[in-house]
N, C-alpha and C. Protein backbone atom coordinates (compact mmCIF):
# COMPACT_ATOMS: atom_id res chain seq x y z
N UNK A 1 67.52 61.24 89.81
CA UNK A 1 68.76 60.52 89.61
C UNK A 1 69.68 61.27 88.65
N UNK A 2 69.05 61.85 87.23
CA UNK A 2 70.01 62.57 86.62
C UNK A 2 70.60 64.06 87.61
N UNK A 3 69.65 64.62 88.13
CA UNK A 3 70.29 65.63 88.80
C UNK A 3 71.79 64.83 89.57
N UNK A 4 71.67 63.95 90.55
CA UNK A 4 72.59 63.53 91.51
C UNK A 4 73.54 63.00 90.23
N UNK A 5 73.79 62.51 89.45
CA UNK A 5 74.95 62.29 88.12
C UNK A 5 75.25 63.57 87.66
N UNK A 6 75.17 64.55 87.48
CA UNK A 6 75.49 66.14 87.25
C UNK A 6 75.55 66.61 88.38
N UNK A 7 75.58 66.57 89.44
CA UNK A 7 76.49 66.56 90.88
C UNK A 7 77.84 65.88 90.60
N UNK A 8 77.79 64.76 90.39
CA UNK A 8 78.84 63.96 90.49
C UNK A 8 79.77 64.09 89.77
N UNK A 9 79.35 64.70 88.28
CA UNK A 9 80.41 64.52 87.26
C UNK A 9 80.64 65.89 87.85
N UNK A 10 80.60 67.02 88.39
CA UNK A 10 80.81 67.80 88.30
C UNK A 10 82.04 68.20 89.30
N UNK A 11 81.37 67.01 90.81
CA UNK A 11 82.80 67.29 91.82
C UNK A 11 83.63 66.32 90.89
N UNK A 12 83.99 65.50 90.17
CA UNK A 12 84.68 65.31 89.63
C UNK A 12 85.50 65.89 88.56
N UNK A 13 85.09 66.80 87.79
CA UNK A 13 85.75 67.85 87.08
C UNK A 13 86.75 68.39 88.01
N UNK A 14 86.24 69.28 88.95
CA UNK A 14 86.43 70.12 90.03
C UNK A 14 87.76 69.45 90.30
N UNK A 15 87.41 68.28 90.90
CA UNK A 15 88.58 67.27 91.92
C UNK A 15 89.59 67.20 90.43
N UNK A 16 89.58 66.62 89.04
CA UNK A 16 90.78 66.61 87.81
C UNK A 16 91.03 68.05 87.90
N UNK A 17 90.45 68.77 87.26
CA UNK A 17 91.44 70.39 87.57
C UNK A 17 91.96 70.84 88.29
N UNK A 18 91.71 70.37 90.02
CA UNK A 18 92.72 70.77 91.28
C UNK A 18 93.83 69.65 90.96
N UNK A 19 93.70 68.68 90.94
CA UNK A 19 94.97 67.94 90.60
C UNK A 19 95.68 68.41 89.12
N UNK A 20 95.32 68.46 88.15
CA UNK A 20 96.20 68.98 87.13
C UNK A 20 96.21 70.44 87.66
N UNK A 21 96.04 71.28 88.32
CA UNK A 21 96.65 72.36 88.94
C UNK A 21 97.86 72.04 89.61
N UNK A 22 97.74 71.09 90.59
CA UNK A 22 98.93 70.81 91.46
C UNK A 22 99.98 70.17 90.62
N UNK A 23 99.83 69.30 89.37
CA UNK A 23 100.86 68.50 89.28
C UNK A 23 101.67 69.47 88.35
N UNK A 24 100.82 70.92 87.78
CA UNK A 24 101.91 71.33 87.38
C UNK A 24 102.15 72.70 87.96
N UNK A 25 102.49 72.60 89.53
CA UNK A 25 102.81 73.68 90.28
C UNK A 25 101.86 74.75 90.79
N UNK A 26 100.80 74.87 89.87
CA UNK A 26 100.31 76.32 90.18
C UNK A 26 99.74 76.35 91.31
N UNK A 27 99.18 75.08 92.17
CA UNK A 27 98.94 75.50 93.28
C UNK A 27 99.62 75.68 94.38
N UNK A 28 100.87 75.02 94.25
CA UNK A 28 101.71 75.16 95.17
C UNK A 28 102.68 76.72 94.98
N UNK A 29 102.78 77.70 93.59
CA UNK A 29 102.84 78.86 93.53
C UNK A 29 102.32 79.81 94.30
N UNK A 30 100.80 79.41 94.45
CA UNK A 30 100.00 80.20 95.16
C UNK A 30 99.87 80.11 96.39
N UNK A 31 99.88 79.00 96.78
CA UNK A 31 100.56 78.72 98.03
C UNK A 31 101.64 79.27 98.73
N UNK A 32 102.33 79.40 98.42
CA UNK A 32 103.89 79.80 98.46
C UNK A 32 103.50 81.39 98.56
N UNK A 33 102.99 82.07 97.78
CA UNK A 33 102.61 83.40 97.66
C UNK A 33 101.64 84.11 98.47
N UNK A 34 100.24 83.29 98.83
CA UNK A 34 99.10 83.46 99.24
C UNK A 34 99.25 83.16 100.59
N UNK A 35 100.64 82.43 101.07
CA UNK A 35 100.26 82.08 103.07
C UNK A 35 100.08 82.98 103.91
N UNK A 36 100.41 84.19 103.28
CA UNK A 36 99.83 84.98 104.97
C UNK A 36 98.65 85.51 105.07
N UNK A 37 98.04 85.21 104.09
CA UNK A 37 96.22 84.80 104.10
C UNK A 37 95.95 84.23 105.35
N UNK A 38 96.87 83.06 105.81
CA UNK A 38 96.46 82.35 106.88
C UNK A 38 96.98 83.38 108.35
N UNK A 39 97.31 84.44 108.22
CA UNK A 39 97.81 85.43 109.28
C UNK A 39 96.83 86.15 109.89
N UNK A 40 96.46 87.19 108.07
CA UNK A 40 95.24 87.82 107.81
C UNK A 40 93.94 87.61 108.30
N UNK A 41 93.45 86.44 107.88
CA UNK A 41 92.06 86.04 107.99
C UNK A 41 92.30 85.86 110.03
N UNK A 42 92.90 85.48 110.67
CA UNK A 42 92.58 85.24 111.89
C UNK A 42 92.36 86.84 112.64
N UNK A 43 93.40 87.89 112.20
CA UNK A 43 93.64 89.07 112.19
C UNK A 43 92.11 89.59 111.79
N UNK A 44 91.53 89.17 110.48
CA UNK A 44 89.99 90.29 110.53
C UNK A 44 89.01 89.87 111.08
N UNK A 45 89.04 88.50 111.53
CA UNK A 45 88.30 87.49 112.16
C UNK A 45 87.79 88.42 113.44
N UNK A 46 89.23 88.45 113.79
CA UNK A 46 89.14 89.20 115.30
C UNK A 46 88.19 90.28 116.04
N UNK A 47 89.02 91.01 114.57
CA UNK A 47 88.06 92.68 114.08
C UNK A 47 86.72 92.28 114.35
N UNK A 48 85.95 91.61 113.14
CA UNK A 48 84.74 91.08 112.85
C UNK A 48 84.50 90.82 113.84
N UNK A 49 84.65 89.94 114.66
CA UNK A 49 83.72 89.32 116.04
C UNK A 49 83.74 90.49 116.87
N UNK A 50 85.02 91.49 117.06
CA UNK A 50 84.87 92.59 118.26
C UNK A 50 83.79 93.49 117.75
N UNK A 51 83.44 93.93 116.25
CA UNK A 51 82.11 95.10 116.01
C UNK A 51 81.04 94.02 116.07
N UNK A 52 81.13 93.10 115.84
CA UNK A 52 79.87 92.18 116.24
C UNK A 52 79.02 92.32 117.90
N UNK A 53 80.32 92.47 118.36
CA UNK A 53 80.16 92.88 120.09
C UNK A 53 80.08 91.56 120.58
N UNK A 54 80.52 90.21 119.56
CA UNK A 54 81.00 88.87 120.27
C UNK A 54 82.03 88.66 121.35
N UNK A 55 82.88 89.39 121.15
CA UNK A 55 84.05 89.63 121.77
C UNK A 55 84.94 90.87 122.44
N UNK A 56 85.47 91.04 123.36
CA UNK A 56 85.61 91.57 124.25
C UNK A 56 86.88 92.88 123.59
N UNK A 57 87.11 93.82 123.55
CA UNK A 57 87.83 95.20 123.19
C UNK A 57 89.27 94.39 123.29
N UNK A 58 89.54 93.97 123.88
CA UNK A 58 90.89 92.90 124.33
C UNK A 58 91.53 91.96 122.92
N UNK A 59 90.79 92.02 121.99
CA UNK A 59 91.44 91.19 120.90
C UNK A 59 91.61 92.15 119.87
N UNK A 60 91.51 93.01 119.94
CA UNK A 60 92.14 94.27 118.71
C UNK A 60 93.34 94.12 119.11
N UNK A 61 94.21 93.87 119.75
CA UNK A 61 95.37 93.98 120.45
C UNK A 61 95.98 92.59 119.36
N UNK A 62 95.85 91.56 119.75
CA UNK A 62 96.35 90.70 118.92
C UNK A 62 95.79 90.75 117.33
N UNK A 63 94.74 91.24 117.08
CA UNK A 63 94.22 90.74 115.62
C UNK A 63 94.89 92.16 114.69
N UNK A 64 95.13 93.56 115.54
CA UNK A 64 95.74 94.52 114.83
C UNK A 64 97.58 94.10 114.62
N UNK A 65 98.09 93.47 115.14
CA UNK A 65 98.89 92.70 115.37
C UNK A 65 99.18 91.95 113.77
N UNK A 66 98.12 90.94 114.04
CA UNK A 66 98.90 90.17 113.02
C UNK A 66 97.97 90.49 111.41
N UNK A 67 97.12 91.68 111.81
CA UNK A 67 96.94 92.16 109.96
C UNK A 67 98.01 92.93 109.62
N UNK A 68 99.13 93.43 110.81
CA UNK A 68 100.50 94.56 110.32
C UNK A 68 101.11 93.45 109.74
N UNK A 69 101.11 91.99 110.69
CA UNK A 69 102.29 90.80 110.04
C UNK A 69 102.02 90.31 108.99
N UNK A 70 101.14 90.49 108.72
CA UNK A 70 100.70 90.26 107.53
C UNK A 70 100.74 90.49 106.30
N UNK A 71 100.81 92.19 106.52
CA UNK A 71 101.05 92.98 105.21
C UNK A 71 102.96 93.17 104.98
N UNK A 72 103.11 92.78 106.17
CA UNK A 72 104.48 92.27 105.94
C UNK A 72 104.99 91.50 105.32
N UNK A 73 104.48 90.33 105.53
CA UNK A 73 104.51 89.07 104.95
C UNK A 73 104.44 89.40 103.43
N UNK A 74 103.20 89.58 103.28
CA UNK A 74 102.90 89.82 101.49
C UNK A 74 104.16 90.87 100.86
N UNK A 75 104.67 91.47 101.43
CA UNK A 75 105.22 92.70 101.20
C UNK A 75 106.84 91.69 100.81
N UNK A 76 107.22 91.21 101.76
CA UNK A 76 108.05 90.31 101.74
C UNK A 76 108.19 88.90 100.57
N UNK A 77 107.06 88.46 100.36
CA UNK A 77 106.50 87.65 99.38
C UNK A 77 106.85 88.37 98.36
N UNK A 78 106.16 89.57 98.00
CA UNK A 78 106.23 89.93 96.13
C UNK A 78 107.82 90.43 95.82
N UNK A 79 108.57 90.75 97.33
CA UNK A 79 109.40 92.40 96.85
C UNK A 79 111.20 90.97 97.65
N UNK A 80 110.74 90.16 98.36
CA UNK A 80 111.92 89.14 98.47
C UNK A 80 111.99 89.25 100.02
N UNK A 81 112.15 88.06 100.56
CA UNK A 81 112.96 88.10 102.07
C UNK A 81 113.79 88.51 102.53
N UNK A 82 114.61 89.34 101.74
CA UNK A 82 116.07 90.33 102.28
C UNK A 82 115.06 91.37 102.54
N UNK A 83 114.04 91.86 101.97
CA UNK A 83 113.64 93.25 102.60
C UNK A 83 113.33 92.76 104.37
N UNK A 84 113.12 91.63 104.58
CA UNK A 84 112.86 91.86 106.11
C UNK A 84 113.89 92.43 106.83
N UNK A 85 114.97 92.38 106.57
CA UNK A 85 116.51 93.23 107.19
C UNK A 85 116.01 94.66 107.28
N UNK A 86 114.97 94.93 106.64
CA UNK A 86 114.84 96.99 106.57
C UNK A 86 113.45 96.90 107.17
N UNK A 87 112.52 95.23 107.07
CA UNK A 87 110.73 95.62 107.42
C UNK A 87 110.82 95.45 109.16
N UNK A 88 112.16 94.38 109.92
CA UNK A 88 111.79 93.97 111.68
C UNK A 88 111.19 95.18 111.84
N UNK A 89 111.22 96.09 111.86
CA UNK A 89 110.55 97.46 112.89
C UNK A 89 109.23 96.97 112.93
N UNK A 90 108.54 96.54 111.62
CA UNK A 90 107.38 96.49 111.71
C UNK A 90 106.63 95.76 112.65
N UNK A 91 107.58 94.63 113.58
CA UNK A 91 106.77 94.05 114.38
C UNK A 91 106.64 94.62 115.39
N UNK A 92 107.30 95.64 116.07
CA UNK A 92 107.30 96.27 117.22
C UNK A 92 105.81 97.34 117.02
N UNK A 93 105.98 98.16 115.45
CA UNK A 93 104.92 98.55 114.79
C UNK A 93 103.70 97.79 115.16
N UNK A 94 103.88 96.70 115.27
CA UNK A 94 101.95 95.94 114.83
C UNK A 94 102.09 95.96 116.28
N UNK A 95 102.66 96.04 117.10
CA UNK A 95 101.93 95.70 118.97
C UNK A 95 101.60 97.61 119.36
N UNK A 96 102.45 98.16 118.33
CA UNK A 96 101.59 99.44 118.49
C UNK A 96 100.65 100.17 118.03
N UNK A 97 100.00 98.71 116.56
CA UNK A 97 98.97 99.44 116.20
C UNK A 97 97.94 98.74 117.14
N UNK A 98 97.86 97.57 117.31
CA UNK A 98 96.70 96.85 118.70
C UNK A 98 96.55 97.68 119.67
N UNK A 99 97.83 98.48 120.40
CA UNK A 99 97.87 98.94 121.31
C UNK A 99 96.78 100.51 121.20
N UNK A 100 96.84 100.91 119.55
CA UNK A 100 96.41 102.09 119.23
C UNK A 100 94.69 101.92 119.32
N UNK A 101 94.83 100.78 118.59
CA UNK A 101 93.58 100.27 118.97
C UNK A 101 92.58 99.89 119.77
N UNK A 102 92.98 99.69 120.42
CA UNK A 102 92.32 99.45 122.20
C UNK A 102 92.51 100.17 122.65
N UNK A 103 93.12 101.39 122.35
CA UNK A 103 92.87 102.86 122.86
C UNK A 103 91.15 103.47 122.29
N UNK A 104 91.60 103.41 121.12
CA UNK A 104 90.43 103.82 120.26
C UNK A 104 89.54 103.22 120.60
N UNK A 105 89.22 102.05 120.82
CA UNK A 105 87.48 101.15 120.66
C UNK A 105 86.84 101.21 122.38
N UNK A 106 88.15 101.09 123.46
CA UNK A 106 88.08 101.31 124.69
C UNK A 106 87.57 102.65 125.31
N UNK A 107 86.55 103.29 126.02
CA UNK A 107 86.28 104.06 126.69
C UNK A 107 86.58 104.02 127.81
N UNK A 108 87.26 103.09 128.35
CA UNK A 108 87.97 102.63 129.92
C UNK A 108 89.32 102.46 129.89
N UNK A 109 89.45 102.64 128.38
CA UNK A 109 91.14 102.12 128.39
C UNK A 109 92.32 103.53 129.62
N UNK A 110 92.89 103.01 130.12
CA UNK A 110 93.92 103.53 130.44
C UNK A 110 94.95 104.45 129.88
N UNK A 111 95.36 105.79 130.33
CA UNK A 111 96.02 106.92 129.70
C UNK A 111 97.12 105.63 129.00
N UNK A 112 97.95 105.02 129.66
CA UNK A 112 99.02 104.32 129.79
C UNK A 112 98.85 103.26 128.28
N UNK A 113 97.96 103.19 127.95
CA UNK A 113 97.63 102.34 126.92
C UNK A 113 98.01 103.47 125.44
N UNK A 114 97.28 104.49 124.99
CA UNK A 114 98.06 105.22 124.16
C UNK A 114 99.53 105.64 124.53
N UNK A 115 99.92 106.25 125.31
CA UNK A 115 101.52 106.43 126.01
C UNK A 115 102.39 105.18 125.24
N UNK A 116 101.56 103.89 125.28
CA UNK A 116 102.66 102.87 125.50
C UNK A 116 102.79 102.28 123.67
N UNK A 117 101.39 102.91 122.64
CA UNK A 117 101.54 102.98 121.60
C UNK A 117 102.21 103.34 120.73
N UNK A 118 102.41 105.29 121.29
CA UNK A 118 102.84 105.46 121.08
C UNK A 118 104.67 105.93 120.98
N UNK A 119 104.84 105.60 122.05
CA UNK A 119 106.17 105.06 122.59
C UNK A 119 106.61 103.83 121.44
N UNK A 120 105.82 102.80 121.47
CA UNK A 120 106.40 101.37 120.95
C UNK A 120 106.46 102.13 119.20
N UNK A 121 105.88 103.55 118.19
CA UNK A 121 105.35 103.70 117.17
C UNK A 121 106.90 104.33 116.89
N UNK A 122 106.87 105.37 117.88
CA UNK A 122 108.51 106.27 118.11
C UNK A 122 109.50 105.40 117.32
N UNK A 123 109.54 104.67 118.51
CA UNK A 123 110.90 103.78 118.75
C UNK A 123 111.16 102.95 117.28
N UNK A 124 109.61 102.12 116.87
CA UNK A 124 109.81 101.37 115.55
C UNK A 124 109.84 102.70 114.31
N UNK A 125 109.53 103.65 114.18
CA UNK A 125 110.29 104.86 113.56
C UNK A 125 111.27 105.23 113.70
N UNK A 126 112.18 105.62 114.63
CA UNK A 126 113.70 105.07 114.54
C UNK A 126 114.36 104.12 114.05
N UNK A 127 113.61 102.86 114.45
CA UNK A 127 114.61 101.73 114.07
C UNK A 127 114.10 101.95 112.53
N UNK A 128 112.58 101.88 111.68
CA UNK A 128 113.41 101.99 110.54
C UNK A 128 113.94 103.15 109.39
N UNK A 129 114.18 104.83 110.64
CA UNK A 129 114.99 105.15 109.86
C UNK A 129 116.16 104.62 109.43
N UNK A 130 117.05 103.88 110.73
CA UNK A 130 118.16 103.37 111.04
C UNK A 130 118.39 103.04 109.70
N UNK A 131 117.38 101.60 110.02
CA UNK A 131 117.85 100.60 109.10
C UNK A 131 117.72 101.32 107.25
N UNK A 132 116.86 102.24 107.27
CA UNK A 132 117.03 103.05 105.97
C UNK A 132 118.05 103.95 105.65
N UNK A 133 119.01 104.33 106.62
CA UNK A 133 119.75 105.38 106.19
C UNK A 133 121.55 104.26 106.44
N UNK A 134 120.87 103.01 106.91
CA UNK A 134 122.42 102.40 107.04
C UNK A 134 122.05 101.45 105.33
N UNK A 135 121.20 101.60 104.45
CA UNK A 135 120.79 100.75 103.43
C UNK A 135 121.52 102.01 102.31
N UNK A 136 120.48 103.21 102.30
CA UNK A 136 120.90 104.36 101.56
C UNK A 136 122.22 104.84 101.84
N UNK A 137 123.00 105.00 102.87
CA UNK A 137 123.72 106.13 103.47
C UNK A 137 124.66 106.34 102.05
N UNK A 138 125.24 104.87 101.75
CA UNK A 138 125.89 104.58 100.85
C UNK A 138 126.00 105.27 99.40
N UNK A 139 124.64 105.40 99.17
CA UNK A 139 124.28 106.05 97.94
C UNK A 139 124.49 107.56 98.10
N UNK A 140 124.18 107.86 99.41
CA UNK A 140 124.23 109.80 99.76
C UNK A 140 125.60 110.19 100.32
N UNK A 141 126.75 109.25 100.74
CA UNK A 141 127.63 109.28 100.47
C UNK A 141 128.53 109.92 99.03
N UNK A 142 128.55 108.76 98.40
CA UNK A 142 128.69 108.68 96.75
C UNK A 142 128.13 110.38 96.26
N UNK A 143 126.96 110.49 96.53
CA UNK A 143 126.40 112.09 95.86
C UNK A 143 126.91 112.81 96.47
N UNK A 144 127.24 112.86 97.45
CA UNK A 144 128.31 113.76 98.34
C UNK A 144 129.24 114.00 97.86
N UNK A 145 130.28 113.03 97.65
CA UNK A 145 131.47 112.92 97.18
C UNK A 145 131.51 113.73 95.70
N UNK A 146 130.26 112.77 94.87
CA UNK A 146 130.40 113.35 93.31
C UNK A 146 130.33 115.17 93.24
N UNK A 147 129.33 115.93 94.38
CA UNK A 147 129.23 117.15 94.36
C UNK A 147 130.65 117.74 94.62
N UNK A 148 131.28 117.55 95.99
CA UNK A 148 132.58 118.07 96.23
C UNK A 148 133.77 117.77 95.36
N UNK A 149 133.25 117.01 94.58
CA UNK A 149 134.49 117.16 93.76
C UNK A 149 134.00 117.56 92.71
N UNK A 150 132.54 117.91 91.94
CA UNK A 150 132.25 118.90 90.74
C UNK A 150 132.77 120.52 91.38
N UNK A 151 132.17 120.48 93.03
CA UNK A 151 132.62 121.70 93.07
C UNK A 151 133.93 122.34 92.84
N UNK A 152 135.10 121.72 93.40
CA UNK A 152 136.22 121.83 93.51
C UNK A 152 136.74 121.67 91.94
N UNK A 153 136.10 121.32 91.06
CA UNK A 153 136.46 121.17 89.74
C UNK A 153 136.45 122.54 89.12
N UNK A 154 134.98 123.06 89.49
CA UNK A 154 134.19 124.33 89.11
C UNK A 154 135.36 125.98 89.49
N UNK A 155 135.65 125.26 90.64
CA UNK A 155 136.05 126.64 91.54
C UNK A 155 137.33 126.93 91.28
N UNK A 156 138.44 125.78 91.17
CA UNK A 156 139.87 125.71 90.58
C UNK A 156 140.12 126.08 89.40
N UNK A 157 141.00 126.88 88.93
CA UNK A 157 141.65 127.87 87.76
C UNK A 157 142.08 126.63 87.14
N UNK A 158 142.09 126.82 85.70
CA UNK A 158 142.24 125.51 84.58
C UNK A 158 143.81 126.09 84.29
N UNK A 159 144.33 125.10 85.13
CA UNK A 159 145.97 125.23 84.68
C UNK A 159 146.13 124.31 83.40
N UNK A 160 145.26 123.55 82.74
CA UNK A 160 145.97 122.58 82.29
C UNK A 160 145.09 123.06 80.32
C-alpha cells in the first residue's frame, strides 16, 4: 500500500508541474517552437520501418520529404517566417531528396527515378539562387556603385 501512495503522490507532482508549466507559458513556448517534431518523427518513422524491412522502398519518398520539411520548419521557427520567401525551393528540394532516395535503397528503381531527382534538385537550385541574388542583389549593387565611384575619385586630377 505504501508503494501504491508514492505512485500516487508522485503522478501528482508530475500532473502540478505540467500545469504550473502551462499557466505560465512555457509549455505552450515549446510548443510553438518544437511542432515540427510532429513532421519529423513521422519522416524517421518511415526511415525506421523501411531498414527494418517492415516496409516497402516506396516510403523513403514521402518520409525523405517531410524530414527536408522539417528542417525547414525549425529553420523557420528559430531564424522567423519571412525567411520562407528565400526557403519555398526547399519543397521542390525534399521530393528530390525521396526521389534520391529510392534511387539509392532501390535496385529496380528506374533510370527515370534519379533523372527526375535530379532535375527537381537543378531546378530548386535555381530557384534559390534567384531568390538569393533578388534578396542580396541590392547590397552588390550598392558595392558596385561605392567602387566606381572610389575609382573615378582615384583616377581624376584634384582640381580642387
Amino acid at each position: 500500500m505504501a508503494r501504491n501512495n508514492y505512485s500516487l503522490g508522485l503522478v501528482l507532482i508530475v500532473l502540478a508541474v505540467v500545469l504550473l508549466l502551462g499557466k505560465l507559458g512555457v509549455i505552450g513556448f515549446l510548443g510553438s517552437l518544437f511542432w515540427p517534431i510532429f513532421v519529423l518523427l513521422p519522416g524517421i518513422v518511415l526511415h525506421v520501418l523501411f531498414f527494418w524491412r517492415v516496409l516497402p522502398v516506396a516510403v523513403l519518398v514521402p518520409g525523405g520529404m517531410l524530414v527536408t520539411y522539417s528542417l525547414m520548419f525549425f529553420f523557420c521557427n528559430l531564424f522567423g517566417w519571412g525567411s520562407m520567401a528565400y526557403l519555398w525551393p526547399g519543397f521542390i528540394f525534399g521530393v528530390a531528396v525521396g526521389l534520391y532516395e529510392l534511387h539509392i535503397f532501390n535496385r529496380n528503381s528506374p533510370r527515370g527515378t534519379f533523372t527526375a531527382a535530379f532535375i527537381l534538385a537543378v531546378i530548386s537550385l535555381v530557384f534559390f539562387t534567384i531568390a538569393f541574388l533578388f534578396t542580396v542583389s541590392i547590397y552588390f549593387i550598392a558595392l558596385i556603385l561605392i567602387g566606381i565611384g572610389v575609382v573615378i575619385m582615384l583616377k581624376r586630377k584634384r582640381t580642387w
